[in-house]
C-alpha atoms as a PDB file:
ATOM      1  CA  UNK A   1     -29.971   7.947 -50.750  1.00  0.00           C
ATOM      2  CA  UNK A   2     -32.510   8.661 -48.248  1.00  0.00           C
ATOM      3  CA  UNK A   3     -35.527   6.181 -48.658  1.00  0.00           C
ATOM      4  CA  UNK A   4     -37.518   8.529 -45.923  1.00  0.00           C
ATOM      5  CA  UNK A   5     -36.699   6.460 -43.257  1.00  0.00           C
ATOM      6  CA  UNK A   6     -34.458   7.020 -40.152  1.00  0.00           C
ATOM      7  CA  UNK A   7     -32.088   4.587 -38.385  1.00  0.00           C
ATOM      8  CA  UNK A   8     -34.474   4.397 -35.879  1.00  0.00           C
ATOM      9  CA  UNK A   9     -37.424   3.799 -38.033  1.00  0.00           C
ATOM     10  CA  UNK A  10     -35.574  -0.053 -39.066  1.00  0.00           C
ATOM     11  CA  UNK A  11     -37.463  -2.882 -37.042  1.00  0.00           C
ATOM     12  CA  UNK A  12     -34.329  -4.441 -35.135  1.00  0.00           C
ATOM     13  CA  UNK A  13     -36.183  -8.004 -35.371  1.00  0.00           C
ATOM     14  CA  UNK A  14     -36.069  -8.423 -38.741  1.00  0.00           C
ATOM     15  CA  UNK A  15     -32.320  -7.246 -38.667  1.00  0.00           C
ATOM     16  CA  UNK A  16     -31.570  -9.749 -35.974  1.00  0.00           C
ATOM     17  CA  UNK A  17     -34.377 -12.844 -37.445  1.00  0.00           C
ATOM     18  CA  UNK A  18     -32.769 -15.630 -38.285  1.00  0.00           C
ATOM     19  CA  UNK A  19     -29.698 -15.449 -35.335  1.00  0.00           C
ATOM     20  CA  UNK A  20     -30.342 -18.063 -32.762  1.00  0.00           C
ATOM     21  CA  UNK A  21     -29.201 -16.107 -29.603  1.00  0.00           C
ATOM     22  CA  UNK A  22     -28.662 -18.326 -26.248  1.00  0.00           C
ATOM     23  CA  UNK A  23     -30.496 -18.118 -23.257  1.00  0.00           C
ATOM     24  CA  UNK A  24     -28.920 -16.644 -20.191  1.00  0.00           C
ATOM     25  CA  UNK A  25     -29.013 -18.133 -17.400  1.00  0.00           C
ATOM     26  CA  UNK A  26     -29.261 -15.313 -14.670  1.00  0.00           C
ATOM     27  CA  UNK A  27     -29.290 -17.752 -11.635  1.00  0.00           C
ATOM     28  CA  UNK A  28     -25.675 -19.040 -12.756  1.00  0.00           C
ATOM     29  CA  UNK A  29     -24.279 -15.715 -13.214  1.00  0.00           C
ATOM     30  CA  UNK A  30     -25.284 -13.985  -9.543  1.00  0.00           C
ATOM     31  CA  UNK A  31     -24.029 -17.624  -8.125  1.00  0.00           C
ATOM     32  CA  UNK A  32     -20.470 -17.010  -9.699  1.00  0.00           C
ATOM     33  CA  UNK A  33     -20.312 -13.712  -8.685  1.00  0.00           C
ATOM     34  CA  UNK A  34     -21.425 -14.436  -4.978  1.00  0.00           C
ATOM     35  CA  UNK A  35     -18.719 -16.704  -4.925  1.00  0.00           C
ATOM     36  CA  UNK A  36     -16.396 -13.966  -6.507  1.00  0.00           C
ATOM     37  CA  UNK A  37     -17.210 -11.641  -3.305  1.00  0.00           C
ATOM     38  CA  UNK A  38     -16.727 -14.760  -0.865  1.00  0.00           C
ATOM     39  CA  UNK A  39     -13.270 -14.833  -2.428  1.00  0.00           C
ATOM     40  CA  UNK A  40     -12.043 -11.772  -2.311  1.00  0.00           C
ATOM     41  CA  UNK A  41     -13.660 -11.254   1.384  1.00  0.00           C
ATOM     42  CA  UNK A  42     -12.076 -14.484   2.540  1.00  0.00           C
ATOM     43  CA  UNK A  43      -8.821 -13.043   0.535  1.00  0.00           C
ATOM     44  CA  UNK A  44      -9.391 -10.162   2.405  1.00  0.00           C
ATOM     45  CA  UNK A  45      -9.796 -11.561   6.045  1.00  0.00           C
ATOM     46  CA  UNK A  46      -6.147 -13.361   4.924  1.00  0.00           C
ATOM     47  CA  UNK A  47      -4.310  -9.911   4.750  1.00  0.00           C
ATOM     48  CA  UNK A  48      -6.088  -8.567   7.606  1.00  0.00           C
ATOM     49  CA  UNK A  49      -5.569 -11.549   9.642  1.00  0.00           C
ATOM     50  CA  UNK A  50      -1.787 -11.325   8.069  1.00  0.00           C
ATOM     51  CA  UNK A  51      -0.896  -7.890   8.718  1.00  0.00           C
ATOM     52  CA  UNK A  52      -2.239  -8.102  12.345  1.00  0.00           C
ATOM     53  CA  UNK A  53       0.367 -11.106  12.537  1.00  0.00           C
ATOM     54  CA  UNK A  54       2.631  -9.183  11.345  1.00  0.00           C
ATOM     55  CA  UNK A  55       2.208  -5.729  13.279  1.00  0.00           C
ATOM     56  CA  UNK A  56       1.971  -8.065  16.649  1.00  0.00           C
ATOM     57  CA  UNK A  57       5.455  -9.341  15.814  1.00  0.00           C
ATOM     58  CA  UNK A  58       7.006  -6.034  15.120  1.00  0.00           C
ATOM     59  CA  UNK A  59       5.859  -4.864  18.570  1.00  0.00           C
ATOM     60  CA  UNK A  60       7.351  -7.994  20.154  1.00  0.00           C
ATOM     61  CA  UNK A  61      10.738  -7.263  18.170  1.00  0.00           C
ATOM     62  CA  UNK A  62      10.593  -3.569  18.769  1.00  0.00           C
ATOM     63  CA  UNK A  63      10.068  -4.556  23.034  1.00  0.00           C
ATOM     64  CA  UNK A  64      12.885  -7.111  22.860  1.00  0.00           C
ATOM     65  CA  UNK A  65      15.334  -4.987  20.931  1.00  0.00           C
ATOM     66  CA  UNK A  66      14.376  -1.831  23.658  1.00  0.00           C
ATOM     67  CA  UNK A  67      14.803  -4.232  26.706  1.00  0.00           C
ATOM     68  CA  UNK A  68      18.383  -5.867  25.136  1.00  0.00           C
ATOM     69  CA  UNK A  69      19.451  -1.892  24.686  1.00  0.00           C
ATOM     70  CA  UNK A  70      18.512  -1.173  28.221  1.00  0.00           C
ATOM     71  CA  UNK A  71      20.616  -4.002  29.532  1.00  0.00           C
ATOM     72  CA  UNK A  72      23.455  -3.227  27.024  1.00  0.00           C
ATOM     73  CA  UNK A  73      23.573   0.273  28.669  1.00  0.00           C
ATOM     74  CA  UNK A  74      23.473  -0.599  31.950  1.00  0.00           C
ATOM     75  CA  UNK A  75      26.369  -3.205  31.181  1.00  0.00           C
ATOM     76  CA  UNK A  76      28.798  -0.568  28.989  1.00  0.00           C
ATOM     77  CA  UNK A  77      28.624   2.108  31.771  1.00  0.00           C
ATOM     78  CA  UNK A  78      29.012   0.071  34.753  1.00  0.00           C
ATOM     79  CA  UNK A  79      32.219   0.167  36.442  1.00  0.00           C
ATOM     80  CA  UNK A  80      35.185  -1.471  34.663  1.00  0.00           C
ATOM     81  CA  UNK A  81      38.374  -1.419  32.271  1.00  0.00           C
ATOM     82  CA  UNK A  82      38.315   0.195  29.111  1.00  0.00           C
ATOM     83  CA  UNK A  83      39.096  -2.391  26.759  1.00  0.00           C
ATOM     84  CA  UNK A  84      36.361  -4.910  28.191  1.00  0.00           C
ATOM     85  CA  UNK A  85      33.778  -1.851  27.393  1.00  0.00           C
ATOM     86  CA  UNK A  86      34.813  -1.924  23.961  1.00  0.00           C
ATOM     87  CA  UNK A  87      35.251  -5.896  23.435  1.00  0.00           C
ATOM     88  CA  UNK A  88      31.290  -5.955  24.926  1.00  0.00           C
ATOM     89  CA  UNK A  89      30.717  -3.249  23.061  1.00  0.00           C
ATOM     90  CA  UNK A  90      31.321  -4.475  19.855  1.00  0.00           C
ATOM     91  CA  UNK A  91      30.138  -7.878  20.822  1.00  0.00           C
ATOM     92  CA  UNK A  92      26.597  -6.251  21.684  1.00  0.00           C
ATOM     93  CA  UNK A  93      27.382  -4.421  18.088  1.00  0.00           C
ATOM     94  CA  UNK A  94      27.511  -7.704  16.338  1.00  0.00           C
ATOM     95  CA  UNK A  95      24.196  -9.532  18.478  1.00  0.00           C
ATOM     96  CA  UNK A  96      21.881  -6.376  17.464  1.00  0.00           C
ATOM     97  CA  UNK A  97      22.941  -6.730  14.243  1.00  0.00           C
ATOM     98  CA  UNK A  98      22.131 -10.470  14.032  1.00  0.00           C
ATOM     99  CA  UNK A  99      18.830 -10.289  15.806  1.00  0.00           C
ATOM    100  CA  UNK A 100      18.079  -7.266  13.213  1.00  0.00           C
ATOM    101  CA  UNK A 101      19.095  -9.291  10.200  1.00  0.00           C
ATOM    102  CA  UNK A 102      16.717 -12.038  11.813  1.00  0.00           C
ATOM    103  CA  UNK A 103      14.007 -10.135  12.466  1.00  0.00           C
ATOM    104  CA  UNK A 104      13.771  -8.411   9.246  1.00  0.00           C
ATOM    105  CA  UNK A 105      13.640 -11.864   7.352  1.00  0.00           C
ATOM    106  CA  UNK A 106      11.526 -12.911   9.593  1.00  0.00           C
ATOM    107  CA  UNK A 107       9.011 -10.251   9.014  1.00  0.00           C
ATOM    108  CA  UNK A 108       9.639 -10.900   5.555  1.00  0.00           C
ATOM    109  CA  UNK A 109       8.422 -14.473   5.238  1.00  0.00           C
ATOM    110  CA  UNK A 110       5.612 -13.463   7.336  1.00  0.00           C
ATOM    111  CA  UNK A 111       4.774 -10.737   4.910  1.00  0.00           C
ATOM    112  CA  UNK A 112       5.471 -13.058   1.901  1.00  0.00           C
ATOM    113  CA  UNK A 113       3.020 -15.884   3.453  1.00  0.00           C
ATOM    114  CA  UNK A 114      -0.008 -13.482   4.134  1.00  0.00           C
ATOM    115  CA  UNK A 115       0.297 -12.245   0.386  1.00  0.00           C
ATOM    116  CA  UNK A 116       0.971 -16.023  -0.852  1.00  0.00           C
ATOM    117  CA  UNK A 117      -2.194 -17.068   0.968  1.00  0.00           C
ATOM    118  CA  UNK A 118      -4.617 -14.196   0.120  1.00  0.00           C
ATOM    119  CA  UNK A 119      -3.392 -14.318  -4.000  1.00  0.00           C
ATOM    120  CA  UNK A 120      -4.361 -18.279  -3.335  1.00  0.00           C
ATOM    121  CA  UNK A 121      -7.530 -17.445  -2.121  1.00  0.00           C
ATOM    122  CA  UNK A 122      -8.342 -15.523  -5.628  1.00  0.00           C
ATOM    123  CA  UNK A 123      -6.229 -17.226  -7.459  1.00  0.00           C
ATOM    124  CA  UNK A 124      -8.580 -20.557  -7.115  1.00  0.00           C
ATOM    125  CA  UNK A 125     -11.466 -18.657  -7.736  1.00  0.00           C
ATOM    126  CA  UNK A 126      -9.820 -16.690 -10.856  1.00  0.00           C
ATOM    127  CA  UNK A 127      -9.815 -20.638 -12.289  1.00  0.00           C
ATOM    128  CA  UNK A 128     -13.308 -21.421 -10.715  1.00  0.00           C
ATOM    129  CA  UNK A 129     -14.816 -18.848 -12.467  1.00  0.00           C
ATOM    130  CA  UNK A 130     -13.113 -19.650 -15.828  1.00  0.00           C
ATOM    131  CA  UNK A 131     -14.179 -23.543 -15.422  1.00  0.00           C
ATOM    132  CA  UNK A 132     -18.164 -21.931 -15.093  1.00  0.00           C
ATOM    133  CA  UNK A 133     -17.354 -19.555 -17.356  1.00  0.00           C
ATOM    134  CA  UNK A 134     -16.743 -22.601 -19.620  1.00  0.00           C
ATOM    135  CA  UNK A 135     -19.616 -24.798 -18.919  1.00  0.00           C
ATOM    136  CA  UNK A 136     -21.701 -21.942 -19.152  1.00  0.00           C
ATOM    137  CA  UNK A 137     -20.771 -21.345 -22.595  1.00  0.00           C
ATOM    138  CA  UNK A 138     -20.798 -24.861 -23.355  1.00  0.00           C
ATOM    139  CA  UNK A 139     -24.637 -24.788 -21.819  1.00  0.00           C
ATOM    140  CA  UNK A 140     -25.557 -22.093 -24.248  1.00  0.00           C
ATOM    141  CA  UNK A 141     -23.944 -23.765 -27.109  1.00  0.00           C
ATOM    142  CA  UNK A 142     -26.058 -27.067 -26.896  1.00  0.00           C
ATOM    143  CA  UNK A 143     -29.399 -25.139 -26.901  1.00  0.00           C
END
């Protein structure tokens, strides 16, 4: 059933006459998605700004806990009875593991926080964008 015309030969106006297609409003669209990159760059200066937090803090930990095991040393091999090496011993034991325990939830929170904020920061602007995404819809409806 070939009339002698190709797909391509169709006028697509006619096809389309008729549909009343909305305008678009470029100027709204590059203004969402600016503030889409300000998002996820401000999102992004969070985690940095996190992680740096984070990284400075497990240096401080890491210096404490080396400077506690240097004293702990010098206090098991100094001079004295047995069973007072032993009792500080396990007493120093039990401190490092506290301060570990500590310090790991600690770094924890701080990790949890940083990700907390930074999802916030897109998070907002996920809604944002569906709140123009409905106006703009509603825009195009009414004309």
């Amino acid at each position: 059933m070939n009339n002698g015309k190709g797909f391509f030969d169709y006028d697509v106006g006619k096809a389309f006459a008729g549909f009343n297609f909305p305008t678009f409003d470029v100027e709204s669209v590059l203004a969402s998605q600016r503030k889409n990159l300000e998002a996820f760059t401000q999102a992004n200066q969070v985690a940095v700004e996190g992680m740096q937090a984070l990284a400075k803090r497990q240096v401080e930990i890491v210096t404490a806990a080396v400077e506690e095991a240097s004293t702990a040393l010098r206090e098991i091999t100094a001079p004295g009875a047995v069973d007072e090496k032993l009792a500080k011993n396990a007493e120093l034991a039990k401190a490092a593991y506290e301060k570990i325990l500590a310090a790991t939830k600690e770094l924890g929170d701080l990790l949890t926080k940083t990700n907390t904020e930074a999802f916030g920061v897109v998070s907002k602007r996920f809604t944002e964008g569906f709140e123009e995404f409905k106006d703009f819809a509603a825009k195009s409806v009414k004309k």
